[in-house]
N, C-alpha and C. Protein backbone atom coordinates (compact mmCIF):
# COMPACT_ATOMS: atom_id res chain seq x y z
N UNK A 1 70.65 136.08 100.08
CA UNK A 1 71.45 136.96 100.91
C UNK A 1 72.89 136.99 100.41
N UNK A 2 73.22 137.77 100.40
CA UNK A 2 74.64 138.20 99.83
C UNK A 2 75.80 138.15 101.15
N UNK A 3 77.00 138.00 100.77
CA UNK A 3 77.69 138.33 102.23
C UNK A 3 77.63 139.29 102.84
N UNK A 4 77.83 140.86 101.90
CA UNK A 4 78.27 141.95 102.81
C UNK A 4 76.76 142.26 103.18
N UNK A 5 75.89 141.77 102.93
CA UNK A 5 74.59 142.18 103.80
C UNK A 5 74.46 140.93 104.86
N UNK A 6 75.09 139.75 105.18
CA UNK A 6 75.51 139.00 106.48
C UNK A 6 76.70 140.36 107.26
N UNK A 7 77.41 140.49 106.87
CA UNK A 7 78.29 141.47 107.39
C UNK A 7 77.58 142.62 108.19
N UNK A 8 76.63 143.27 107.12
CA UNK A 8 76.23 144.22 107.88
C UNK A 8 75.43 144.07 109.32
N UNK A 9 74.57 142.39 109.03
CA UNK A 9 74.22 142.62 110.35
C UNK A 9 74.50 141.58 111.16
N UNK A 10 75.51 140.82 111.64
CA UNK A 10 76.45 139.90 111.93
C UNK A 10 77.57 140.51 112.19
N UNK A 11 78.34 141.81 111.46
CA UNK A 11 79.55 141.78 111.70
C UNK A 11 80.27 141.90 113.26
N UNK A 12 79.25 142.65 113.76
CA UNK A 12 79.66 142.73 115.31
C UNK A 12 79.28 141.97 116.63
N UNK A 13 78.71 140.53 116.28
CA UNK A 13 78.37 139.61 116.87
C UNK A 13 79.60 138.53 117.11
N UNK A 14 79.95 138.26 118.31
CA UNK A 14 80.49 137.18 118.65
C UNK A 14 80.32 135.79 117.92
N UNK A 15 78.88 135.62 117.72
CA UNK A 15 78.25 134.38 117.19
C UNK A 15 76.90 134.83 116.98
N UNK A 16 76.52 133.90 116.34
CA UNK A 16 75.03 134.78 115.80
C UNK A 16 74.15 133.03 115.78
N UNK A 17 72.91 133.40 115.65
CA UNK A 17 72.19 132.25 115.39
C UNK A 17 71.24 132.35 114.35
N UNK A 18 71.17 131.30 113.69
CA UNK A 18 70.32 131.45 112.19
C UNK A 18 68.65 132.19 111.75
N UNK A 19 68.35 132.18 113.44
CA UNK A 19 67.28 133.30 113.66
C UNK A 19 67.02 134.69 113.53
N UNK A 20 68.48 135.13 113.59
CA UNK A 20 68.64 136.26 113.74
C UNK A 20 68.39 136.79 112.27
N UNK A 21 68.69 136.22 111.05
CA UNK A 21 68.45 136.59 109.97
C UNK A 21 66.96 136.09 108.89
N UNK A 22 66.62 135.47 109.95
CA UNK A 22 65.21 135.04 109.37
C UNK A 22 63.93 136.33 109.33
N UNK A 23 64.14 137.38 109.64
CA UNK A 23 63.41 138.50 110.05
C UNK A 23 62.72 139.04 108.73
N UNK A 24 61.74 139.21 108.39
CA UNK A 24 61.36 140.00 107.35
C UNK A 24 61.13 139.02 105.92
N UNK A 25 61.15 139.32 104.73
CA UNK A 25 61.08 138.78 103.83
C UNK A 25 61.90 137.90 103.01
N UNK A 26 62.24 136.76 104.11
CA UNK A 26 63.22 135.85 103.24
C UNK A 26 62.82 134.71 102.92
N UNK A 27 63.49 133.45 102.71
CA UNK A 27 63.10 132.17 102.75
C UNK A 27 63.70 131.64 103.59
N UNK A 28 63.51 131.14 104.48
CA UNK A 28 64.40 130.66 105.00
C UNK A 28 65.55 129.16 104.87
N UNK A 29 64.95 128.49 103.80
CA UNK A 29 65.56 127.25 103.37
C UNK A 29 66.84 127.93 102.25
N UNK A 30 66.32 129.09 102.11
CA UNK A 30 67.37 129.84 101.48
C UNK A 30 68.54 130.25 101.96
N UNK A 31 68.24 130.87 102.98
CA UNK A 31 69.19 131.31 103.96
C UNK A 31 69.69 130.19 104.65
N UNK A 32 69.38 129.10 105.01
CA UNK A 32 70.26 127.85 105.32
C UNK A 32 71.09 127.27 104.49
N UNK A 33 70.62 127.35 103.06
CA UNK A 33 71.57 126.83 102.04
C UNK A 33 72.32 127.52 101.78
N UNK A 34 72.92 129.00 101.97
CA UNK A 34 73.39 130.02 101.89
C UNK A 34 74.58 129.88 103.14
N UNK A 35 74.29 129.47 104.46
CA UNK A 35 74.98 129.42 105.04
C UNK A 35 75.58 128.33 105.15
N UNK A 36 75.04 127.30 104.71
CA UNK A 36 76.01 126.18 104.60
C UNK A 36 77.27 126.48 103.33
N UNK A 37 76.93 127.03 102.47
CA UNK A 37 77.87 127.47 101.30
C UNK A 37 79.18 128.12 101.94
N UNK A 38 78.97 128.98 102.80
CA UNK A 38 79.79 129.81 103.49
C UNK A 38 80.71 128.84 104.23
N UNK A 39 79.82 127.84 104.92
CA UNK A 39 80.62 127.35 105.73
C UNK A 39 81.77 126.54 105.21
N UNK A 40 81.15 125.27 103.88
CA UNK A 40 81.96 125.05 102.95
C UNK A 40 83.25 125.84 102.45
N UNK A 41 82.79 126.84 102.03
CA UNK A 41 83.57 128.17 101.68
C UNK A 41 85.23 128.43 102.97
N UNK A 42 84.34 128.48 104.21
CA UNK A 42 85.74 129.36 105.00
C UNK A 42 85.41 129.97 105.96
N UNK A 43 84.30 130.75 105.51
CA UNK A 43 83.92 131.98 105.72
C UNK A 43 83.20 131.93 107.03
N UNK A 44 82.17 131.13 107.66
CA UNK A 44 81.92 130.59 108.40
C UNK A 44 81.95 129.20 109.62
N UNK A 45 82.46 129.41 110.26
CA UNK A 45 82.50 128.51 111.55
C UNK A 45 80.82 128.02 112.01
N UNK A 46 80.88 126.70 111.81
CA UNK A 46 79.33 126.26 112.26
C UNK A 46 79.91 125.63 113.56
N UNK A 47 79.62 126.26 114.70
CA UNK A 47 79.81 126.27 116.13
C UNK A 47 78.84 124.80 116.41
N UNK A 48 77.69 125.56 116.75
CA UNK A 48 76.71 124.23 116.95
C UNK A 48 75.47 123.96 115.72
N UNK A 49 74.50 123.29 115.92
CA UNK A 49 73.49 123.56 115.85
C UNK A 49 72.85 125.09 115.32
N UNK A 50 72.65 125.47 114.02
CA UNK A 50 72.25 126.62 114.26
C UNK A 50 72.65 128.05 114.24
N UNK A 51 73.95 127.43 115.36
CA UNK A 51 74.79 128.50 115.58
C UNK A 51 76.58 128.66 115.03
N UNK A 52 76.92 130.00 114.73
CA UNK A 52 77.62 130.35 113.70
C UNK A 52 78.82 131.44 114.10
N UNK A 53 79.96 131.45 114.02
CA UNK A 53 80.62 132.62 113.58
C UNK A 53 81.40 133.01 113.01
N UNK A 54 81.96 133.98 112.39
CA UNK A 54 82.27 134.45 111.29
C UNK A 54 83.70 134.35 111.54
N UNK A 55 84.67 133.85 110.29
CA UNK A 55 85.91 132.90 110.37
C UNK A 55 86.86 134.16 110.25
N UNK A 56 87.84 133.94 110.81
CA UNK A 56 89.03 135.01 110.15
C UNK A 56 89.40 135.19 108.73
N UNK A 57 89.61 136.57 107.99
CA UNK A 57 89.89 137.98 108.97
C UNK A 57 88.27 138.30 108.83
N UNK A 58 87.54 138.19 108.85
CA UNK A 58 86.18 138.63 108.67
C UNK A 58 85.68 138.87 110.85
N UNK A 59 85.64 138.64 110.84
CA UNK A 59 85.29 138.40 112.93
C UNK A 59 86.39 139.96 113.36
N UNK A 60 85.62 140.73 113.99
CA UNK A 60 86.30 141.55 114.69
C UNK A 60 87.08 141.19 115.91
N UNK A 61 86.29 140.29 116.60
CA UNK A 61 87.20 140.20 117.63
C UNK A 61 87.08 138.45 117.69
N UNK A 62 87.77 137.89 118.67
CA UNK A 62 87.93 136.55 118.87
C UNK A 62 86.91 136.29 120.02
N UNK A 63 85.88 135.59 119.58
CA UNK A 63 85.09 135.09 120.29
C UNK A 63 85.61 134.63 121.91
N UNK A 64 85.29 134.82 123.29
CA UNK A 64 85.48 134.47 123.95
C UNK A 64 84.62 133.25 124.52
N UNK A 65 85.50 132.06 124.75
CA UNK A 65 84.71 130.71 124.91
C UNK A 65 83.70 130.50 125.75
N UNK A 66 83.21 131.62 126.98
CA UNK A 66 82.22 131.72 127.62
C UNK A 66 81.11 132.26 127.21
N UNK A 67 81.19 133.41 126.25
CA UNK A 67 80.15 133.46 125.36
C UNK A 67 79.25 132.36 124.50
N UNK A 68 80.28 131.95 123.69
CA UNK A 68 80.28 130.81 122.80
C UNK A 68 79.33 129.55 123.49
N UNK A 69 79.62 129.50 124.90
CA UNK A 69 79.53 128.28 125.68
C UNK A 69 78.02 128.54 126.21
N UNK A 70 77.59 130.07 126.51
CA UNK A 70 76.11 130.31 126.60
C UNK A 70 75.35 130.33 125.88
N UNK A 71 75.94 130.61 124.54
CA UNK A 71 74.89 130.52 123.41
C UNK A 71 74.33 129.02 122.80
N UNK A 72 75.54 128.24 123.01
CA UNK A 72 75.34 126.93 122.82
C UNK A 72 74.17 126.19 123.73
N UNK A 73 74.24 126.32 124.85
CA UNK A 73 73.15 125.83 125.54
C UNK A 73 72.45 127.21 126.44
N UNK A 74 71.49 128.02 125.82
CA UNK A 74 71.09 128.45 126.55
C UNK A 74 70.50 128.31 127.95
N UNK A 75 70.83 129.07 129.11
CA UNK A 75 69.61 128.83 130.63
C UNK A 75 71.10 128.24 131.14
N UNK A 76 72.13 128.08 130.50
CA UNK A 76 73.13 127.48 131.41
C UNK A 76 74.13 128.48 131.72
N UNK A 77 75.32 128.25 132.72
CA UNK A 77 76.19 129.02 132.88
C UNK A 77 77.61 128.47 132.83
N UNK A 78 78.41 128.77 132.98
CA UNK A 78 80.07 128.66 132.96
C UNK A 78 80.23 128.12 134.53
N UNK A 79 80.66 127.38 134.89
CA UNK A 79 81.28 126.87 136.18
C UNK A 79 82.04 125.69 136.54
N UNK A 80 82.16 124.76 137.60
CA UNK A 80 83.05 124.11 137.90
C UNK A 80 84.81 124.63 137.39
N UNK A 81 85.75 124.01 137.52
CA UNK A 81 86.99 124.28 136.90
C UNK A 81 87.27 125.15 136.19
N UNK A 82 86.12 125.73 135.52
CA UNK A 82 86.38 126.89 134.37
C UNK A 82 86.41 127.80 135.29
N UNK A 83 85.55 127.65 135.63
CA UNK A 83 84.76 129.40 136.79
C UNK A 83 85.97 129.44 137.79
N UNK A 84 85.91 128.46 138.61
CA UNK A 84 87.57 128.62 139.69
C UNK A 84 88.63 129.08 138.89
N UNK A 85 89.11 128.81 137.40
CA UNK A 85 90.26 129.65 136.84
C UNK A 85 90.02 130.54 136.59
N UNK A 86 89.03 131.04 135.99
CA UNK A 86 88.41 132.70 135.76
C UNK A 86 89.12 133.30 136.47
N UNK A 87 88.06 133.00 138.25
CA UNK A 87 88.53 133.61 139.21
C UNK A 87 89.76 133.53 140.13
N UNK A 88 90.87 133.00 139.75
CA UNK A 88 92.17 132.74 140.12
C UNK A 88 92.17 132.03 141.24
N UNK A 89 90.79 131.06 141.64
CA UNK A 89 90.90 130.55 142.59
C UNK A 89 92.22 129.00 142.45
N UNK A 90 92.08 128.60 141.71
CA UNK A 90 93.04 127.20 140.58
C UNK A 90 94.13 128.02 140.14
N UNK A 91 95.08 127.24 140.25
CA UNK A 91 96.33 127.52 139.34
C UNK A 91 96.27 127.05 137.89
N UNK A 92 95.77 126.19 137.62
CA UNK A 92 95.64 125.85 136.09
C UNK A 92 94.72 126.32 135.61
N UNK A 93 95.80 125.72 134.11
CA UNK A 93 94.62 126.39 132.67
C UNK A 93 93.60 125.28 132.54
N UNK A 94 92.58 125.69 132.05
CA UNK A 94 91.80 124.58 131.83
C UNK A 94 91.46 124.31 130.40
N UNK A 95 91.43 123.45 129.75
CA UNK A 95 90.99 123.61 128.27
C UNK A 95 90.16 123.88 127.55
N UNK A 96 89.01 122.76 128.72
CA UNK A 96 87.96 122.57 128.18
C UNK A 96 86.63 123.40 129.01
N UNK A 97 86.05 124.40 128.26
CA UNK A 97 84.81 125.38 128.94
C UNK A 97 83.90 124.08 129.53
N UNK A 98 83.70 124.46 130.57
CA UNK A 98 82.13 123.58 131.60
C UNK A 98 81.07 124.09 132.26
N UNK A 99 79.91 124.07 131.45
CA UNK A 99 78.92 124.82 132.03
C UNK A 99 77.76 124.22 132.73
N UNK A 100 77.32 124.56 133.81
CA UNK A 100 76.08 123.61 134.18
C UNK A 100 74.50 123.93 134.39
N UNK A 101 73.52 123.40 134.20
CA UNK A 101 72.30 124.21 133.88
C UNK A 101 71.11 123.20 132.75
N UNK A 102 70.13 123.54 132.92
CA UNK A 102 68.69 122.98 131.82
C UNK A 102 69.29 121.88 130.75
N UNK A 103 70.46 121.72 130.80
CA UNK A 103 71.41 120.85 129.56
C UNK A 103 71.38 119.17 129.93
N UNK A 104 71.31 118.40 128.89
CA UNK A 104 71.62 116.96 128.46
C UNK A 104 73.56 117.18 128.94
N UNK A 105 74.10 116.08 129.87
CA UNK A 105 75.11 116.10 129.53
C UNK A 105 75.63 115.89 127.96
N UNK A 106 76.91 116.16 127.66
CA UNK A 106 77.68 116.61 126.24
C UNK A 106 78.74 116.56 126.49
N UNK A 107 79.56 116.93 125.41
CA UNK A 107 81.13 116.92 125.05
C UNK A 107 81.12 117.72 123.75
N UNK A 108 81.69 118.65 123.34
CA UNK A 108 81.25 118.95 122.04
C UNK A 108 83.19 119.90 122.10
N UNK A 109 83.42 119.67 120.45
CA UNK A 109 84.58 119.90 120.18
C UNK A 109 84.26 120.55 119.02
N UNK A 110 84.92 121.90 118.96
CA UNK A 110 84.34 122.87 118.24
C UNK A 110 85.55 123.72 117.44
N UNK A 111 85.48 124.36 116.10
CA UNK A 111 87.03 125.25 115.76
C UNK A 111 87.53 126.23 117.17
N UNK A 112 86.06 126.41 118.04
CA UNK A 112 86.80 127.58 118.55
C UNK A 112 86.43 126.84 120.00
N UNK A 113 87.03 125.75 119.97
CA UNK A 113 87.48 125.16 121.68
C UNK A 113 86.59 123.96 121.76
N UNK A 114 86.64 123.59 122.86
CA UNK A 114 86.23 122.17 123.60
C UNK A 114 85.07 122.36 124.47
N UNK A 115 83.81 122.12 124.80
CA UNK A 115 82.66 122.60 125.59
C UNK A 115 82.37 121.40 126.19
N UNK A 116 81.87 121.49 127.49
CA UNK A 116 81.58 120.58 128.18
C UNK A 116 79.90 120.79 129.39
N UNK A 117 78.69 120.28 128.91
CA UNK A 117 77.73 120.55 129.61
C UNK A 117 77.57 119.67 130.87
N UNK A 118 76.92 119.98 131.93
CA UNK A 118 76.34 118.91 133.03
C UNK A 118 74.87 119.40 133.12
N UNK A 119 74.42 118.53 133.55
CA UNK A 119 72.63 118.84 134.29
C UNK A 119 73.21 119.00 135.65
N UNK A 120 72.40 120.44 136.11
CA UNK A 120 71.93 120.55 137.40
C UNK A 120 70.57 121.15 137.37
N UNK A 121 70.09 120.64 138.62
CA UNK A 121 68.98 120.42 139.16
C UNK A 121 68.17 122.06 139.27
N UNK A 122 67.49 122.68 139.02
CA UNK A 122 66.69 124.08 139.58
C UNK A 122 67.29 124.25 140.70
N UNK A 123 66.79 123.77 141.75
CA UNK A 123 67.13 124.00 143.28
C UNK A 123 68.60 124.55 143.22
N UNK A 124 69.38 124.24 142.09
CA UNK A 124 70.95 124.30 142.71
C UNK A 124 71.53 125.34 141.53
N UNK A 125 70.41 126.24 140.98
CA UNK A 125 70.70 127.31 139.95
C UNK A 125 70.65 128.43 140.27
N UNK A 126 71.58 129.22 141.42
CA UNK A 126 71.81 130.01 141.61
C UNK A 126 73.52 130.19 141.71
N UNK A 127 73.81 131.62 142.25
CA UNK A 127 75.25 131.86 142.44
C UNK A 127 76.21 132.33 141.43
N UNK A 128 75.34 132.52 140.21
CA UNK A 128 75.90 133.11 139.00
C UNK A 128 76.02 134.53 138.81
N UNK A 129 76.12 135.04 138.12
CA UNK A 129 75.96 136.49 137.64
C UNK A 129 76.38 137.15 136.46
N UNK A 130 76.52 138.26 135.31
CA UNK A 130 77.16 138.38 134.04
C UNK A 130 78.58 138.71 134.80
N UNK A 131 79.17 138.27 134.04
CA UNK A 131 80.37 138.68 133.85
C UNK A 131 81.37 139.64 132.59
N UNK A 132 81.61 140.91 132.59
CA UNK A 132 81.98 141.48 130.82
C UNK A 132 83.18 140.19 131.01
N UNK A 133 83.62 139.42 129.40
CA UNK A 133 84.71 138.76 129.56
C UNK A 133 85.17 139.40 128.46
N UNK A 134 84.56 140.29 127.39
CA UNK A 134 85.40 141.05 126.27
C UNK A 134 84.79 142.77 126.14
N UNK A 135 85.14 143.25 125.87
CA UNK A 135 84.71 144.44 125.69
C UNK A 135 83.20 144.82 125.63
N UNK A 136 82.75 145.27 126.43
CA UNK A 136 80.89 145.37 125.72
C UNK A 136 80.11 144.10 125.72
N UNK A 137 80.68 143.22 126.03
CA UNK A 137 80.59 141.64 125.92
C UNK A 137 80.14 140.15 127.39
N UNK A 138 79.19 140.31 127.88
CA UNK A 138 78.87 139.67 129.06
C UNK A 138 78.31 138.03 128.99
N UNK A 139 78.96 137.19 129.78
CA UNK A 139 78.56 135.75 129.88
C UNK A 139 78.38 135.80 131.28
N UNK A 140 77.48 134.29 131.47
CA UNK A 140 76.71 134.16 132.35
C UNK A 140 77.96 133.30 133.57
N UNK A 141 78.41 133.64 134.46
CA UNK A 141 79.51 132.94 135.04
C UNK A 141 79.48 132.60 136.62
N UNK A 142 79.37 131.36 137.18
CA UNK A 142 79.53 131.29 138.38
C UNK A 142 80.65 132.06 139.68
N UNK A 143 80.10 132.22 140.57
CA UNK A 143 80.87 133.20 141.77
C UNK A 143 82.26 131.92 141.89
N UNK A 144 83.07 132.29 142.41
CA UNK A 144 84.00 131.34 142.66
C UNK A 144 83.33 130.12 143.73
N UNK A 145 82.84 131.00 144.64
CA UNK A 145 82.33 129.58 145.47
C UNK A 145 81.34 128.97 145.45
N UNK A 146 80.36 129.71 144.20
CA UNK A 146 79.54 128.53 143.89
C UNK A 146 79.87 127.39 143.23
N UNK A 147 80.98 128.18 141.46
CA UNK A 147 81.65 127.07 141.22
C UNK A 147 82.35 125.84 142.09
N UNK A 148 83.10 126.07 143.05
CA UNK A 148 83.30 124.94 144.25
C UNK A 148 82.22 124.09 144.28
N UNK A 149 81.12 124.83 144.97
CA UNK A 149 79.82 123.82 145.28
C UNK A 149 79.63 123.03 144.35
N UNK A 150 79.54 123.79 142.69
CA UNK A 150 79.14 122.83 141.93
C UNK A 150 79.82 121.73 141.54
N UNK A 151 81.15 122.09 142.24
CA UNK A 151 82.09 120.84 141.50
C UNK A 151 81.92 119.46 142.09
N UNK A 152 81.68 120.11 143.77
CA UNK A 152 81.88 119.14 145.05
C UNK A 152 80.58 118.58 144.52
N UNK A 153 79.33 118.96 144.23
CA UNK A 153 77.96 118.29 144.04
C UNK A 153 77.79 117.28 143.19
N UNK A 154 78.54 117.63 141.78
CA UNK A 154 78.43 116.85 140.80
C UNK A 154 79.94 115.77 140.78
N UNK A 155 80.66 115.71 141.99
CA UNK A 155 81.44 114.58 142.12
C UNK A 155 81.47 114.10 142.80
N UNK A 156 81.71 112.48 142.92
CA UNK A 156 81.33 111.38 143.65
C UNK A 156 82.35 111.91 144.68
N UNK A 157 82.59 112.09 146.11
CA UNK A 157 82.91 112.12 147.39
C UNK A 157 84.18 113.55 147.33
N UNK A 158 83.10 114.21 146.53
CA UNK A 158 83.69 115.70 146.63
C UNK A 158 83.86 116.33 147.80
N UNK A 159 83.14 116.42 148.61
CA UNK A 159 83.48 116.76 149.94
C UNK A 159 84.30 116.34 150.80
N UNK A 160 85.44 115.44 150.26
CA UNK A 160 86.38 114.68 150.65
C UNK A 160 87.57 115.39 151.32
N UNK A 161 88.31 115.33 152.23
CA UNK A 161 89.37 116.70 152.07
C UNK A 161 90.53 116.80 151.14
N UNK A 162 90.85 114.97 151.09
CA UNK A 162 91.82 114.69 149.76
C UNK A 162 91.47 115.28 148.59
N UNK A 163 89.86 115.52 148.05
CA UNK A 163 89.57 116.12 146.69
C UNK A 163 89.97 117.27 146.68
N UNK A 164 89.68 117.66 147.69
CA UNK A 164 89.63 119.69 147.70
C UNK A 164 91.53 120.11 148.19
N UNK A 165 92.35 119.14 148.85
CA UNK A 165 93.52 119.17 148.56
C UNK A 165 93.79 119.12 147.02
N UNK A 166 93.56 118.39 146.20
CA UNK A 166 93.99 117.78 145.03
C UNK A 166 93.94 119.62 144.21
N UNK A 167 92.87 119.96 144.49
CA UNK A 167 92.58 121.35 143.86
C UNK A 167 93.61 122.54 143.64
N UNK A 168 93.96 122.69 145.13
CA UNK A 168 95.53 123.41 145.37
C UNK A 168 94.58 124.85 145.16
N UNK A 169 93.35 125.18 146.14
CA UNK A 169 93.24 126.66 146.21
C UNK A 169 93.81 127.53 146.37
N UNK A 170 94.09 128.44 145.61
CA UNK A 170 94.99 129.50 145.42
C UNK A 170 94.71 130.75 146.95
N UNK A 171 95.66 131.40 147.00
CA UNK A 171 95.67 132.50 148.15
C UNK A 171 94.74 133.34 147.53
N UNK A 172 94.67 133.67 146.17
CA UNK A 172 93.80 134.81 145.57
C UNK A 172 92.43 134.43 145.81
N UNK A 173 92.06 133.09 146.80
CA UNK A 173 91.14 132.69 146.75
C UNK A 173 90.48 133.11 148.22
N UNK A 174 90.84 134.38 148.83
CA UNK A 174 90.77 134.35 150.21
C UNK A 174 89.29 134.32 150.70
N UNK A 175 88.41 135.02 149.83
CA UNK A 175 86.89 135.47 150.20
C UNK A 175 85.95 134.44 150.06
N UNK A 176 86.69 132.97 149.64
CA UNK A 176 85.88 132.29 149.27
C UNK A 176 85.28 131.22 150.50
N UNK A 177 86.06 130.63 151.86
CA UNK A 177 85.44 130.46 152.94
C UNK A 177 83.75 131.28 152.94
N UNK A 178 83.90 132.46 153.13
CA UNK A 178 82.60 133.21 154.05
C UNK A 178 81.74 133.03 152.98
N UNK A 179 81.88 132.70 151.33
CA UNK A 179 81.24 133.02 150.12
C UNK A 179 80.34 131.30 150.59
N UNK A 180 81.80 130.78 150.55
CA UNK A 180 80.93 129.10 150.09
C UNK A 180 80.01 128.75 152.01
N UNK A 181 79.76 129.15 152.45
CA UNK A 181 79.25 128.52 153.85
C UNK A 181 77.32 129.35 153.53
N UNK A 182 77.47 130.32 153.10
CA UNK A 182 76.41 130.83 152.86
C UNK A 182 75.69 130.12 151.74
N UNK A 183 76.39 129.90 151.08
CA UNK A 183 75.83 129.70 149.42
C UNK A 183 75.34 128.08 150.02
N UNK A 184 76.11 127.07 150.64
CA UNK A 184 76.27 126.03 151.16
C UNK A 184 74.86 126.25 151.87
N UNK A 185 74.22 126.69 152.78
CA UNK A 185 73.39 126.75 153.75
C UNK A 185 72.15 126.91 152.48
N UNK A 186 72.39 128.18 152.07
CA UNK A 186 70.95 127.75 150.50
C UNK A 186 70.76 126.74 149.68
N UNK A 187 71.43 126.22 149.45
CA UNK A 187 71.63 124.88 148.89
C UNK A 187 70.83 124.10 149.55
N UNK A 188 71.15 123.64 151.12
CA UNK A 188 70.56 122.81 151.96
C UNK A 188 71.20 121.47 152.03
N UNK A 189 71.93 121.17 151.02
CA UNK A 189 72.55 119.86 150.79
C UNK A 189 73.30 119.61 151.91
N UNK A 190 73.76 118.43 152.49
CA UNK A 190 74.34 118.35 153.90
C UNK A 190 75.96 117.99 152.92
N UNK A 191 76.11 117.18 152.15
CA UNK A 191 77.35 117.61 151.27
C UNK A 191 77.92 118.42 151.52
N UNK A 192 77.26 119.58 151.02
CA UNK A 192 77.62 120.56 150.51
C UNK A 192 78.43 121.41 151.75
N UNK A 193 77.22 121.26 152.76
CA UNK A 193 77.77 121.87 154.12
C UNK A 193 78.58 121.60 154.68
N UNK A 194 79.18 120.28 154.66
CA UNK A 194 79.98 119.30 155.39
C UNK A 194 81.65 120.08 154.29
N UNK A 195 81.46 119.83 152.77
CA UNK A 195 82.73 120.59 152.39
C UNK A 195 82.94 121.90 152.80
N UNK A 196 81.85 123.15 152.50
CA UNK A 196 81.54 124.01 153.21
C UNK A 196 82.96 124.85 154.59
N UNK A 197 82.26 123.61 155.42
CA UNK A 197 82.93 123.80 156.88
C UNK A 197 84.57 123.90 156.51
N UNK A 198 84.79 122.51 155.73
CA UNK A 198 86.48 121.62 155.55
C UNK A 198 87.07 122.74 154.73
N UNK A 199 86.12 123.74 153.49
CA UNK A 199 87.03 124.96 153.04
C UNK A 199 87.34 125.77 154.10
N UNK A 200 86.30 126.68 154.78
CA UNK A 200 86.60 127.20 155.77
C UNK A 200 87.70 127.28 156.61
N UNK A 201 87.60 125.93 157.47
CA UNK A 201 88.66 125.98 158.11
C UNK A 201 90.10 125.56 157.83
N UNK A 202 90.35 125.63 156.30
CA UNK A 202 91.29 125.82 155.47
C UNK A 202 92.32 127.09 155.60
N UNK A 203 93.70 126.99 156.18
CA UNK A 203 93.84 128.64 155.81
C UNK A 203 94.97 128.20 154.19
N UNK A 204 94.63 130.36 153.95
CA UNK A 204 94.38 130.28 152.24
C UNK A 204 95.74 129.99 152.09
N UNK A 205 95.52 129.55 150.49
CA UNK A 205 96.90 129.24 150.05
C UNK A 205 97.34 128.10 150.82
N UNK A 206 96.83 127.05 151.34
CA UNK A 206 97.38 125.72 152.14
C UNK A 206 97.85 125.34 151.18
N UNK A 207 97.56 124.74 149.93
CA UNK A 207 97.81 124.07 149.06
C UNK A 207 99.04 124.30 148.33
N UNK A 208 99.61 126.18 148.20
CA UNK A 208 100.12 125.75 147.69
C UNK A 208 101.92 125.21 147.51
């Protein structure tokens, strides 16, 4: 494989995976040694496992880290801390992408950012939806108040009121009471319900 025939069908991919070019009449031990050359080279960013994208100036656009972060572990989504800044529920930046879903916890440090997986359970894999985060471009991203749930679930005495002080929910965060009491009740978790209530009867912007 030559580059400008990677170009041609790669060039407009965020990230691509080594499958994608296995199609038709190649070798494929070929095409791995090929892309490791590249990567050596410059030319390629080896993201994870597999997965790949194409280094500057070659990349049309700059990968957005929620993309990046679904492709890496597929069946998972974007949430906790990430998902609350998305949605301007948090005042801070966050650094590091956190997604939760079918995944081995991880840590993975990458050219194009910092990724962070958790395991959650089936029962507690809902509340997501696509999100466009670049042009033409959709990742899989938690609602603001599910992200909450997931944060409060996967931390030891999250439902605390000191934790969810510590947070400093933003006013832009107004819809998220009526969001998280519902989502809370599907869940079933008594946790969950118990923080649930303590957002609720939060008024917005307490924090900040």
């Amino acid at each position: 494989m030559k580059w400008e025939e990677l170009l041609r069908i790669v060039g407009d991919e965020p990230v691509f995976r080594t499958g994608l070019l296995l199609v038709g009449d190649v070798r494929p031990e070929v095409v791995r040694q090929q892309l490791s050359r590249w990567v050596r080279a410059g030319r390629l960013y080896a993201v994870n496992r597999g997965l790949y994208a194409l280094a500057p100036p070659w990349r049309k656009a700059e990968p957005h880290p929620f993309i990046i972060a679904n492709a890496m572990r597929p069946g998972s989504y974007v949430s906790l801390q990430s998902a609350l800044a998305y949605h301007g529920v948090i005042p801070e930046h966050v650094p590091t992408v956190t997604s939760v879903g079918p995944c081995r916890p991880a840590s993975v440090i990458t050219l194009l950012g910092a990724y962070a997986f958790r395991y959650l359970a089936p029962a507690m894999r809902f509340g997501y939806a696509k999100e466009e985060v670049m042009p033409g471009r959709t990742a899989f991203v938690a609602s603001a108040a599910k992200a909450l749930l997931d944060l409060i679930h996967l931390t030891p005495r999250g439902d605390q009121p000191d934790f969810l002080s510590e947070l400093r929910l933003d006013a832009d965060g107004r819809s998220l009471p009526a969001d998280i009491v519902a989502l809370a009740r599907r869940s079933g978790k008594p946790k969950l319900l118990r923080a649930a209530e303590v957002v609720r009867r939060r008024p917005a912007g307490a924090d900040r």
